[in-house]
N, C-alpha and C. Protein backbone atom coordinates (compact mmCIF):
# COMPACT_ATOMS: atom_id res chain seq x y z
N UNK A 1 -7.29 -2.50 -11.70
CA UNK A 1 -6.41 -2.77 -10.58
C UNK A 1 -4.95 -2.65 -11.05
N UNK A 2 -4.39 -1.70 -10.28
CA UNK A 2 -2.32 -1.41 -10.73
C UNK A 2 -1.57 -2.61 -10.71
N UNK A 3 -1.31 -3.27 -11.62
CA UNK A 3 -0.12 -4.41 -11.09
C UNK A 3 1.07 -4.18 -10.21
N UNK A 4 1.11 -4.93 -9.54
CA UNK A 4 2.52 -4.63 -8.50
C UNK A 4 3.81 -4.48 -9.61
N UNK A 5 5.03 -3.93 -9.26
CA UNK A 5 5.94 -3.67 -9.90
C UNK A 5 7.04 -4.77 -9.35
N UNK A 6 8.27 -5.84 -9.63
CA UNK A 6 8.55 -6.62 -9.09
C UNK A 6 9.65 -5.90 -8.23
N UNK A 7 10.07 -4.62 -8.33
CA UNK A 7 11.12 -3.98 -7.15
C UNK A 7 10.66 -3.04 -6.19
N UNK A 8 9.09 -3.17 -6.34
CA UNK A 8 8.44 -1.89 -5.24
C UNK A 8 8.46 -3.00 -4.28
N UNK A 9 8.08 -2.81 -2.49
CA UNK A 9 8.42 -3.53 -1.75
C UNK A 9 6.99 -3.88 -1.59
N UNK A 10 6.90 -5.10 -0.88
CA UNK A 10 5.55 -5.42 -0.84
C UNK A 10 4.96 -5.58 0.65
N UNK A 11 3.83 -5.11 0.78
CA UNK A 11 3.66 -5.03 2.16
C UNK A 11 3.65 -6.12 3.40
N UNK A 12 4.14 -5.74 4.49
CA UNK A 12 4.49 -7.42 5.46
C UNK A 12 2.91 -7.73 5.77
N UNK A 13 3.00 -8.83 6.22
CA UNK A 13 1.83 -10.02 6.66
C UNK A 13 1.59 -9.22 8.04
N UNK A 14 0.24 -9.57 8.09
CA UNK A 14 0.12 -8.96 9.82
C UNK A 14 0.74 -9.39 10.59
N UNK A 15 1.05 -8.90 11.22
CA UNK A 15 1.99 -9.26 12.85
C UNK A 15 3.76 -9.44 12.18
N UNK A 16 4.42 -9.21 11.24
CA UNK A 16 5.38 -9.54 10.80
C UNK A 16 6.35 -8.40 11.61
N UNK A 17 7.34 -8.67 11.45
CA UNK A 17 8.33 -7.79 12.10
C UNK A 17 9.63 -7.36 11.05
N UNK A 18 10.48 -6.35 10.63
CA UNK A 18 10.96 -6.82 9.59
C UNK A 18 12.04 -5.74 10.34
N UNK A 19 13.39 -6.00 10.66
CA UNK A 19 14.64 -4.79 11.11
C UNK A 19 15.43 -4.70 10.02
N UNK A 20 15.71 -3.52 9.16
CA UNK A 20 16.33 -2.91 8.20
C UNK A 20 17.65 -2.56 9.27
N UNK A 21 18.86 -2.87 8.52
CA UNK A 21 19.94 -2.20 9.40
C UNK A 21 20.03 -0.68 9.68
N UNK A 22 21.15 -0.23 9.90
CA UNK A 22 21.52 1.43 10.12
C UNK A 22 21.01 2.28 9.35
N UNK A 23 21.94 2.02 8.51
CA UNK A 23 22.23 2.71 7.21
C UNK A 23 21.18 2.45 5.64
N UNK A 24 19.89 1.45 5.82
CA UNK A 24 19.41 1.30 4.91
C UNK A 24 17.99 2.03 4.90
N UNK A 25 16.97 2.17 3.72
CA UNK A 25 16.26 2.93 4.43
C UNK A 25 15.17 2.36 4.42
N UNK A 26 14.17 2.48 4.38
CA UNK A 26 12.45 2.04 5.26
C UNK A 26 12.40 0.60 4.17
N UNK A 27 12.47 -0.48 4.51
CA UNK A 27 11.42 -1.36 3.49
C UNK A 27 12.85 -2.30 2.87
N UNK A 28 14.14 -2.27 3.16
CA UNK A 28 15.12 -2.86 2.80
C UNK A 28 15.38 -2.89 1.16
N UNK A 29 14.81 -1.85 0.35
CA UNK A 29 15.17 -2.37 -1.15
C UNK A 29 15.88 -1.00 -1.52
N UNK A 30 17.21 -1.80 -2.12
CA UNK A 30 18.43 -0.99 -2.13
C UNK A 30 18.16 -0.52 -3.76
N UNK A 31 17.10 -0.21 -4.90
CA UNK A 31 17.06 0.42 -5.79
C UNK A 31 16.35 -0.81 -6.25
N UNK A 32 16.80 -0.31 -7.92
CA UNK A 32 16.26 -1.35 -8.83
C UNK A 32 17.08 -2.56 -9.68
N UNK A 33 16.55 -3.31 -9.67
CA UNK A 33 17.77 -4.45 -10.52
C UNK A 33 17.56 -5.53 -9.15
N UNK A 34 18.50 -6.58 -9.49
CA UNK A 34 18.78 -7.66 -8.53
C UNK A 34 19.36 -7.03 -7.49
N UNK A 35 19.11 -7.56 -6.60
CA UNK A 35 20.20 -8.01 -5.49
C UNK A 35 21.45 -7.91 -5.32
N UNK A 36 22.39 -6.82 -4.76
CA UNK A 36 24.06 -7.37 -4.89
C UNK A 36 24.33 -8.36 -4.49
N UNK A 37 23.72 -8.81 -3.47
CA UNK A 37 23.76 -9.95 -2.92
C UNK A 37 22.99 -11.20 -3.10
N UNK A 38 23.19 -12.41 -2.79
CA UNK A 38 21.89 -13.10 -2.46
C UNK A 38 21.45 -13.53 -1.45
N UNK A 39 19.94 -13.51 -1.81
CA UNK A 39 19.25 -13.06 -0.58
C UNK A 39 19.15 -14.96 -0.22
N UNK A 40 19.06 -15.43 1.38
CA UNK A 40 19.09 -16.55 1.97
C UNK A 40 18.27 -16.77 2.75
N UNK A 41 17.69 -17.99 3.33
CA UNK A 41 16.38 -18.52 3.88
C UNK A 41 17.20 -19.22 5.06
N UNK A 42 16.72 -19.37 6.05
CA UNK A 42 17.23 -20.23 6.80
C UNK A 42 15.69 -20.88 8.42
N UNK A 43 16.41 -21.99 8.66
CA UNK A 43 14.86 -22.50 9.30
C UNK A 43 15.96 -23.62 10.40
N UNK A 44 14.81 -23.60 11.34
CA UNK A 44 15.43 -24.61 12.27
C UNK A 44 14.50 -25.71 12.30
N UNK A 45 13.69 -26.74 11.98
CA UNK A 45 13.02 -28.08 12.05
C UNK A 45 13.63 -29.02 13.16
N UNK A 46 13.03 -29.87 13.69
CA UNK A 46 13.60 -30.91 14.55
C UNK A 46 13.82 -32.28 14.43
N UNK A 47 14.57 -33.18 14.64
CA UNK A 47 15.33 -34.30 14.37
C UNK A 47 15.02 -34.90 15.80
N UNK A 48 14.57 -36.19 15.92
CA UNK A 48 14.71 -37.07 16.81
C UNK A 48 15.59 -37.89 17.01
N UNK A 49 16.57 -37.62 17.68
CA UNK A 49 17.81 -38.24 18.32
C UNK A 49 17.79 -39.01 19.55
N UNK A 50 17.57 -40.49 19.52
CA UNK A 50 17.78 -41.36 20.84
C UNK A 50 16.75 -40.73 21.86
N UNK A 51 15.78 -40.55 20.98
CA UNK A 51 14.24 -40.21 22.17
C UNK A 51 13.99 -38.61 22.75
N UNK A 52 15.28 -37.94 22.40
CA UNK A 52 14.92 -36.65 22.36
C UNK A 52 15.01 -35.85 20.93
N UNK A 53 13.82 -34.46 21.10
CA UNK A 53 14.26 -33.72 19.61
C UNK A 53 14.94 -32.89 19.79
N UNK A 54 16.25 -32.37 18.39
CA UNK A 54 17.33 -31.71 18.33
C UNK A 54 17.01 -31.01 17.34
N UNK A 55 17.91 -29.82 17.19
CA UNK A 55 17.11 -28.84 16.36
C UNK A 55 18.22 -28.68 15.17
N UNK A 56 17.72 -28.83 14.32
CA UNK A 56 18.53 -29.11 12.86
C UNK A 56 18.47 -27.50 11.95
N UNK A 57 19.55 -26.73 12.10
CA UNK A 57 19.74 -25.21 11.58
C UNK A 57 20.22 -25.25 9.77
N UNK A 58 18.78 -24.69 9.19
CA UNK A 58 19.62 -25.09 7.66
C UNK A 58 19.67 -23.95 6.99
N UNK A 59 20.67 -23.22 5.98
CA UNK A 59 20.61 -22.12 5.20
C UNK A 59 20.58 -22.54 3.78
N UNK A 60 19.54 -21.67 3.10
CA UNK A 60 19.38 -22.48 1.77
C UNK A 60 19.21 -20.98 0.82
N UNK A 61 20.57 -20.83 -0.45
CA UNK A 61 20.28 -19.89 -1.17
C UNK A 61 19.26 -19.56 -2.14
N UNK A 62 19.22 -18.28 -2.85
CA UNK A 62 17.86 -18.14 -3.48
C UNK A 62 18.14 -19.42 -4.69
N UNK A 63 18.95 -20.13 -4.96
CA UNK A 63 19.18 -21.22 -6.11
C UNK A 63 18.63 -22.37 -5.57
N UNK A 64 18.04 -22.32 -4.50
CA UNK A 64 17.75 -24.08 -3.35
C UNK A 64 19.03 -24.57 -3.49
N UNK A 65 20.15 -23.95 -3.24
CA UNK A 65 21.17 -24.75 -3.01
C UNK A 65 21.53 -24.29 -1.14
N UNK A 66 21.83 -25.87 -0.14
CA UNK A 66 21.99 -25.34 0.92
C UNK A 66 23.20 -25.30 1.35
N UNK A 67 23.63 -23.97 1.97
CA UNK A 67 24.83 -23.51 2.17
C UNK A 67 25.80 -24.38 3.36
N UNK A 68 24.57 -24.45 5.01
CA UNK A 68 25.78 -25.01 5.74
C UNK A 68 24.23 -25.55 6.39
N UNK A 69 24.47 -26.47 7.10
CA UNK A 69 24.11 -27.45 8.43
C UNK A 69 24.50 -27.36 9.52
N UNK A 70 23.60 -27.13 10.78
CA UNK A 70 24.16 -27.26 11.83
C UNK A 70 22.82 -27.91 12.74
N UNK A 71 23.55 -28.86 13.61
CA UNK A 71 22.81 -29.96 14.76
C UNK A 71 23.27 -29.40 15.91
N UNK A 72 21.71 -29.21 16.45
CA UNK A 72 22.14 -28.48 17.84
C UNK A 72 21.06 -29.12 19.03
N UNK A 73 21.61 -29.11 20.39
CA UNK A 73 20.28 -29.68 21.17
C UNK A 73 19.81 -28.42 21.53
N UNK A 74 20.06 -27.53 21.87
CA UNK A 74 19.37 -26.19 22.44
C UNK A 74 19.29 -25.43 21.11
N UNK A 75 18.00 -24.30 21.27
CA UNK A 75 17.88 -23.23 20.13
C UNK A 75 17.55 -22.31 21.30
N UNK A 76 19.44 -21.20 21.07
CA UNK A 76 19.61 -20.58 21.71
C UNK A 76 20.28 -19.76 21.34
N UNK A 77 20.52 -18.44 21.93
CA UNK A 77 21.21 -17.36 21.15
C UNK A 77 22.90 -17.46 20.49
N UNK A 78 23.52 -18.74 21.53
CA UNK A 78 24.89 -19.27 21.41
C UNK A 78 24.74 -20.09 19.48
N UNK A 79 23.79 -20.77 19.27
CA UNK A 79 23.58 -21.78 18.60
C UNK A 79 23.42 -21.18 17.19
N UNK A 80 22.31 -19.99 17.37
CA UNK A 80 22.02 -19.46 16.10
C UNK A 80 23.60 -18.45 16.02
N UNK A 81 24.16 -17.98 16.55
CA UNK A 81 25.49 -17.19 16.46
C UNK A 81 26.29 -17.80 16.11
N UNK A 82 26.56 -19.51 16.19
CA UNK A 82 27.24 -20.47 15.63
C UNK A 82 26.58 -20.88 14.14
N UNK A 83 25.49 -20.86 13.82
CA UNK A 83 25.07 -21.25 12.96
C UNK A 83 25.70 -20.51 11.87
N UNK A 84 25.18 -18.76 12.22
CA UNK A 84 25.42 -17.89 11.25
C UNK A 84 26.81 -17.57 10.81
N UNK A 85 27.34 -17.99 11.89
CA UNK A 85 28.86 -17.63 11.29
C UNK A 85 29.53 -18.61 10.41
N UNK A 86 29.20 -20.00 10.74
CA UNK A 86 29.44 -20.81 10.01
C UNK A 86 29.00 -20.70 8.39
N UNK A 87 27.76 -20.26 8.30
CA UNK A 87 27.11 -20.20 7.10
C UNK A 87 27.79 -18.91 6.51
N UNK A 88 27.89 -18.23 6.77
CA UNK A 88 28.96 -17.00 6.09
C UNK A 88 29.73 -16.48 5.78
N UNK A 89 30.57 -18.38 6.37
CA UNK A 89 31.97 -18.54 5.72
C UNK A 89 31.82 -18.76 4.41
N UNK A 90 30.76 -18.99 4.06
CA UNK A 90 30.90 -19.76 2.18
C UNK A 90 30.27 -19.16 1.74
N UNK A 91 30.59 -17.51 1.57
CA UNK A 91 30.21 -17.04 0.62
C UNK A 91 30.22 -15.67 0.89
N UNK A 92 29.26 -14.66 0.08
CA UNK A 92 29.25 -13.03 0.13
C UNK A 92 28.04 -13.43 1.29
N UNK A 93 27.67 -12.07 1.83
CA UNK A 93 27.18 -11.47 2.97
C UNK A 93 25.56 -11.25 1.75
N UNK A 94 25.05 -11.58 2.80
CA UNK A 94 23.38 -11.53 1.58
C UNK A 94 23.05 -10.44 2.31
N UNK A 95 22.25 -9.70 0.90
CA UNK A 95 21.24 -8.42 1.51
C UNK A 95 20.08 -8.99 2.55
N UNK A 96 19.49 -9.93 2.56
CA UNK A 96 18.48 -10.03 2.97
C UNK A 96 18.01 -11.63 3.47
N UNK A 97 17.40 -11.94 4.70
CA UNK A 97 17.71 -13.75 5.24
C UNK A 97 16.36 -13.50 5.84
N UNK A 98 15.59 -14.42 5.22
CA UNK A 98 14.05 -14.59 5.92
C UNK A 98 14.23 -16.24 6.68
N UNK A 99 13.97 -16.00 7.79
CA UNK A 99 13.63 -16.24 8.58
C UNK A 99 12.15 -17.00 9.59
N UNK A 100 12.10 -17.88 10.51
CA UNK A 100 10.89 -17.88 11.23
C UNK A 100 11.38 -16.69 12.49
N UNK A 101 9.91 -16.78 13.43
CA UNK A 101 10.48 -15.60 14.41
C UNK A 101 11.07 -16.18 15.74
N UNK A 102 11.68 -16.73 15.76
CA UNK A 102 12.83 -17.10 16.76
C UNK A 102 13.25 -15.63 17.27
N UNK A 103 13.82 -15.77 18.42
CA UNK A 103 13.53 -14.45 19.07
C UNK A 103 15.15 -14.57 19.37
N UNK A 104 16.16 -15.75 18.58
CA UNK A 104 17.50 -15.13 18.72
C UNK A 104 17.84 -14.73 17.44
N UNK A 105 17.11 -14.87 16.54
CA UNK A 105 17.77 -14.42 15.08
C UNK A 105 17.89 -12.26 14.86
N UNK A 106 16.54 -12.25 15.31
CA UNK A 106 17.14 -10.57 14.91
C UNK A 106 18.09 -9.73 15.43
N UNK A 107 18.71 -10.44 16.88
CA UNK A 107 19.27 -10.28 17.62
C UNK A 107 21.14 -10.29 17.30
N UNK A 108 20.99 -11.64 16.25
CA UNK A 108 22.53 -12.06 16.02
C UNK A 108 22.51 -11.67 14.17
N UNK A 109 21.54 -11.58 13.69
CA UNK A 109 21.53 -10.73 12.14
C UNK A 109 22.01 -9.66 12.34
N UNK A 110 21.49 -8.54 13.46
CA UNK A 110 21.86 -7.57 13.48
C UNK A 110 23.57 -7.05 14.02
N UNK A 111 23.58 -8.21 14.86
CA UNK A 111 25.60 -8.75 15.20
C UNK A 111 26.43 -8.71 13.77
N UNK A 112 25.88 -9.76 13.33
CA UNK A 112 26.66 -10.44 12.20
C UNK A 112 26.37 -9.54 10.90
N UNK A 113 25.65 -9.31 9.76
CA UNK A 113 25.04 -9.05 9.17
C UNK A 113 24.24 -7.82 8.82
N UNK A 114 24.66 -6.84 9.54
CA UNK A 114 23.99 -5.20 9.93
C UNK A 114 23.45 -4.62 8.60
N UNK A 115 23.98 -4.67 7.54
CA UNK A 115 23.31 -4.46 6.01
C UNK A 115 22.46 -5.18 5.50
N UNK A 116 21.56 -6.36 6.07
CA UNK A 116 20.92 -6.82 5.52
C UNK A 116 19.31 -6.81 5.72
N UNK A 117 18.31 -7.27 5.67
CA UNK A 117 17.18 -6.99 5.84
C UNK A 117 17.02 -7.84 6.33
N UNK A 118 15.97 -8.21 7.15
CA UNK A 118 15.63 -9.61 8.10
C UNK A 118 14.20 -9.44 8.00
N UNK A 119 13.69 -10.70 7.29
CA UNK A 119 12.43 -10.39 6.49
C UNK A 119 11.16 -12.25 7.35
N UNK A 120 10.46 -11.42 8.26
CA UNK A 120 9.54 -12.83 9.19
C UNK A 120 8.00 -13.06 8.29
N UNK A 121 8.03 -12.82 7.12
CA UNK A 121 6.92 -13.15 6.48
C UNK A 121 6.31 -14.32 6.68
N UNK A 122 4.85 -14.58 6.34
CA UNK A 122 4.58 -16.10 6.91
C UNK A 122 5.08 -16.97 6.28
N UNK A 123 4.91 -16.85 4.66
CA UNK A 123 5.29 -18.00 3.63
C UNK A 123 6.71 -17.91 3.02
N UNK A 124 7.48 -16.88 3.38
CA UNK A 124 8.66 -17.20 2.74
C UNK A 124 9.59 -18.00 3.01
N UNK A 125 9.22 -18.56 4.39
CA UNK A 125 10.12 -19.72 4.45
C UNK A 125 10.04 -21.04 3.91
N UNK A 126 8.93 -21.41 3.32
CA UNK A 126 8.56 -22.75 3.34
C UNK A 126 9.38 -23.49 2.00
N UNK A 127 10.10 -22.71 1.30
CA UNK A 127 11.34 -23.48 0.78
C UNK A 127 12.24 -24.40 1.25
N UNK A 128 12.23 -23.76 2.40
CA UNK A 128 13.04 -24.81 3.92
C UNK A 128 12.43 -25.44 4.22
N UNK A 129 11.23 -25.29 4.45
CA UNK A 129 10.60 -26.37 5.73
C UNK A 129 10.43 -27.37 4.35
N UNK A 130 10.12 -26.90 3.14
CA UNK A 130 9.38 -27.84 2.31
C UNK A 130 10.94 -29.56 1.79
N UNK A 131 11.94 -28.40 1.80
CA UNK A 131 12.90 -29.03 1.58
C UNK A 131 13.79 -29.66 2.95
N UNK A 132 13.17 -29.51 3.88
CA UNK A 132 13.75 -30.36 5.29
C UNK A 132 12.73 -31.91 5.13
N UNK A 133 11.50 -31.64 4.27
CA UNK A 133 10.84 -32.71 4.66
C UNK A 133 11.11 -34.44 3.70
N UNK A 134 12.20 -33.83 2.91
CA UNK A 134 12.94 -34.92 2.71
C UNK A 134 13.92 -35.51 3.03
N UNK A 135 14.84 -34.63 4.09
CA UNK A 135 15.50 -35.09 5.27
C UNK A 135 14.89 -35.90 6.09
N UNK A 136 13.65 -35.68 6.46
CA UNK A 136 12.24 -36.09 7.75
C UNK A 136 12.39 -37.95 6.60
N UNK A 137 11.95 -37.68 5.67
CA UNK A 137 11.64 -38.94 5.01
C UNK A 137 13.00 -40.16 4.82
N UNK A 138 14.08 -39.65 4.53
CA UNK A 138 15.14 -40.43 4.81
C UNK A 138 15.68 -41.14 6.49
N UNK A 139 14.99 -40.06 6.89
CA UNK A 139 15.11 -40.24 8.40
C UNK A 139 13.78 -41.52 9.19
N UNK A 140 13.05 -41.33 8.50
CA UNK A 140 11.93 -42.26 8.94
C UNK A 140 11.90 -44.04 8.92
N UNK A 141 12.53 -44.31 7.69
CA UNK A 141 12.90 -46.02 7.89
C UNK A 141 14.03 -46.06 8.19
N UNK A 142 14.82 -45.35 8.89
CA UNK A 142 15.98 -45.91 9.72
C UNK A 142 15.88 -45.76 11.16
N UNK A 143 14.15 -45.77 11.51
CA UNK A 143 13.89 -45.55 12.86
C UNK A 143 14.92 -44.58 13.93
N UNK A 144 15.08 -43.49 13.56
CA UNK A 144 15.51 -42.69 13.89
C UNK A 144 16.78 -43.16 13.97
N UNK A 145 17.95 -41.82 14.87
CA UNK A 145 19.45 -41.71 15.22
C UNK A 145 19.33 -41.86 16.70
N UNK A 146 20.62 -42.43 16.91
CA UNK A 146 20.92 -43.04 18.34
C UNK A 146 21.91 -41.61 18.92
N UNK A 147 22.92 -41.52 17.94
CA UNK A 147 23.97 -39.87 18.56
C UNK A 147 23.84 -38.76 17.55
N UNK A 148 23.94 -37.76 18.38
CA UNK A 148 23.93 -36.14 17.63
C UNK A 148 25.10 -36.40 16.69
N UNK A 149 26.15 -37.03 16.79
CA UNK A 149 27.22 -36.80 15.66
C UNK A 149 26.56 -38.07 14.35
N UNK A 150 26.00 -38.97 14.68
CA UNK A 150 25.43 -39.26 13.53
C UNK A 150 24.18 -38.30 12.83
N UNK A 151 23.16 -37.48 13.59
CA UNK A 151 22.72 -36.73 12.83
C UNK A 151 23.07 -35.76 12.10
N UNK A 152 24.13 -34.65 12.78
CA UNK A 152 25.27 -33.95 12.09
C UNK A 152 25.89 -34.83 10.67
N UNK A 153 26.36 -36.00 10.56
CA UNK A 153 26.56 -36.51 9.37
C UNK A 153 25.87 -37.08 8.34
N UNK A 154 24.68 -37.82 8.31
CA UNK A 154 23.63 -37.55 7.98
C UNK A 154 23.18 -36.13 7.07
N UNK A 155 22.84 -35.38 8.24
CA UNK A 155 22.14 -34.00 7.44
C UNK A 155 23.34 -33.44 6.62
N UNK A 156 24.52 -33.65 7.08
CA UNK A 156 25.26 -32.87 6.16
C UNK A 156 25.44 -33.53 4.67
N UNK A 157 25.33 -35.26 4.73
CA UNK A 157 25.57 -35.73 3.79
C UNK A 157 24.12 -35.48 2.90
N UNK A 158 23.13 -35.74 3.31
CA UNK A 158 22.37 -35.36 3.01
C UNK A 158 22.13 -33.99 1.91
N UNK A 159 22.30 -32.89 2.40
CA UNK A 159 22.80 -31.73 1.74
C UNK A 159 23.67 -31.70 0.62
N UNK A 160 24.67 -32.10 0.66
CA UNK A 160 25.19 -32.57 -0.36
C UNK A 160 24.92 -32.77 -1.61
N UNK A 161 24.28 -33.98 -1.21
CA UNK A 161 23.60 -35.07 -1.68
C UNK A 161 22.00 -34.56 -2.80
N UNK A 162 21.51 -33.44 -2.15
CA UNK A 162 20.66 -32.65 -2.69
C UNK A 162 21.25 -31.64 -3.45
N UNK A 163 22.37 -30.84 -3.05
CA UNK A 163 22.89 -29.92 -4.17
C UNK A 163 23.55 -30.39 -5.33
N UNK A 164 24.07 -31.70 -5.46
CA UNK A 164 24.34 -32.76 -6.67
C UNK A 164 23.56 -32.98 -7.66
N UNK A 165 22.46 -33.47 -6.91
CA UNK A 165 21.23 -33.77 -7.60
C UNK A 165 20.81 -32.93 -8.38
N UNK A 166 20.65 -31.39 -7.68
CA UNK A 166 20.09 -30.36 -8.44
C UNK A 166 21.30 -29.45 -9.30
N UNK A 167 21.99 -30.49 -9.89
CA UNK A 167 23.17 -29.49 -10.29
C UNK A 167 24.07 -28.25 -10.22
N UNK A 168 24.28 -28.01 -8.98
CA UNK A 168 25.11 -26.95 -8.13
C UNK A 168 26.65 -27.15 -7.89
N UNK A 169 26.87 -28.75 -8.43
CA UNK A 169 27.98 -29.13 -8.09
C UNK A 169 28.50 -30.09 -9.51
N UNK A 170 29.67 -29.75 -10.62
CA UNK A 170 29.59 -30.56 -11.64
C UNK A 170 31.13 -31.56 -11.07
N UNK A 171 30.57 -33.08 -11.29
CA UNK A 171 31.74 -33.73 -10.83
C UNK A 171 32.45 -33.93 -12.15
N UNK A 172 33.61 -34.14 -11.46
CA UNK A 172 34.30 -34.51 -12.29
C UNK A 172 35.47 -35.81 -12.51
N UNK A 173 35.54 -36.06 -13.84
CA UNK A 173 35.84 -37.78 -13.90
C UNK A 173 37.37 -37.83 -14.34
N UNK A 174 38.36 -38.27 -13.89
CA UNK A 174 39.52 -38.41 -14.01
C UNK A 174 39.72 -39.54 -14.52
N UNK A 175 40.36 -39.00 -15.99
CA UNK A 175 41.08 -40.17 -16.89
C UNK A 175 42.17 -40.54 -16.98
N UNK A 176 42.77 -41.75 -17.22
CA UNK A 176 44.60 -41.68 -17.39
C UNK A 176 44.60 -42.51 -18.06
């Protein structure tokens, strides 16, 4: 049996959908070597806010470090277009953002983002979902949030709070 090669592309999951921009060609892999870019995950999970659920937008780089947060009550084409732009303030433009199949994302990738690959595999997201579910757990003995602007602060602190941990961020101690 041929071993796979780690820059040949690998084939999508049934039913997957995958839009390569304009200019790139079949299968999104721009040669051999890394990435010019890095490639980003992003997932929407839900938050229970004062008896209704709100949809919590997270982008997380290939380092599990997460880029931006956004709390939204609708998941809607306005929301994910807010999301993405926000998230692409902090930083280079990634080749490639897997995704669940939300039916506004290929829509505003292809807005925002036209060089990149938009990749709906089944399991590549679960970096996100796996890492939202310790948001879910901090969230659970404080019997939920009463306002969307406390969940917005929260998840963001939260985030943070996780890229610290995992060393993405070195503090620093001021002496005099």
């Amino acid at each position: 049996m041929p071993q796979d090669h780690p820059n040949e592309p690998k084939p999508l999951a049934q039913g997957a959908r995958q839009t390569p921009g304009p200019n790139e060609p079949k299968g999104c892999f721009l040669g051999k070597g890394p990435a010019p870019q890095a490639p980003r995950r992003a997932a929407h999970p839900s938050v229970k806010v004062s008896e209704r659920w709100v949809y919590l937008y997270r982008a997380i780089d290939q380092y599990d470090q997460v880029i931006d947060v956004l709390v939204t009550e609708k998941r809607d084409l306005d929301a994910t277009r807010r999301f993405f732009t926000r998230a692409l303030e902090h930083g280079s433009h990634p080749s490639e953002v897997s995704t669940d199949r939300a039916p506004a994302y290929p829509r505003v990738i292809e807005e925002l983002i036209p060089a990149a690959c938009h990749i709906v595999e089944q399991y590549v997201n679960n970096p996100v979902e796996a890492d939202h579910g310790r948001l879910k757990a901090r969230l659970r003995p404080m019997r939920g949030l009463k306002r969307l602007r406390s969940a917005r602060v929260i998840s963001a602190g939260h985030a943070f709070m996780q890229n610290l941990h995992r060393g993405h961020y070195e503090p620093g101690v001021d002496i005099d």
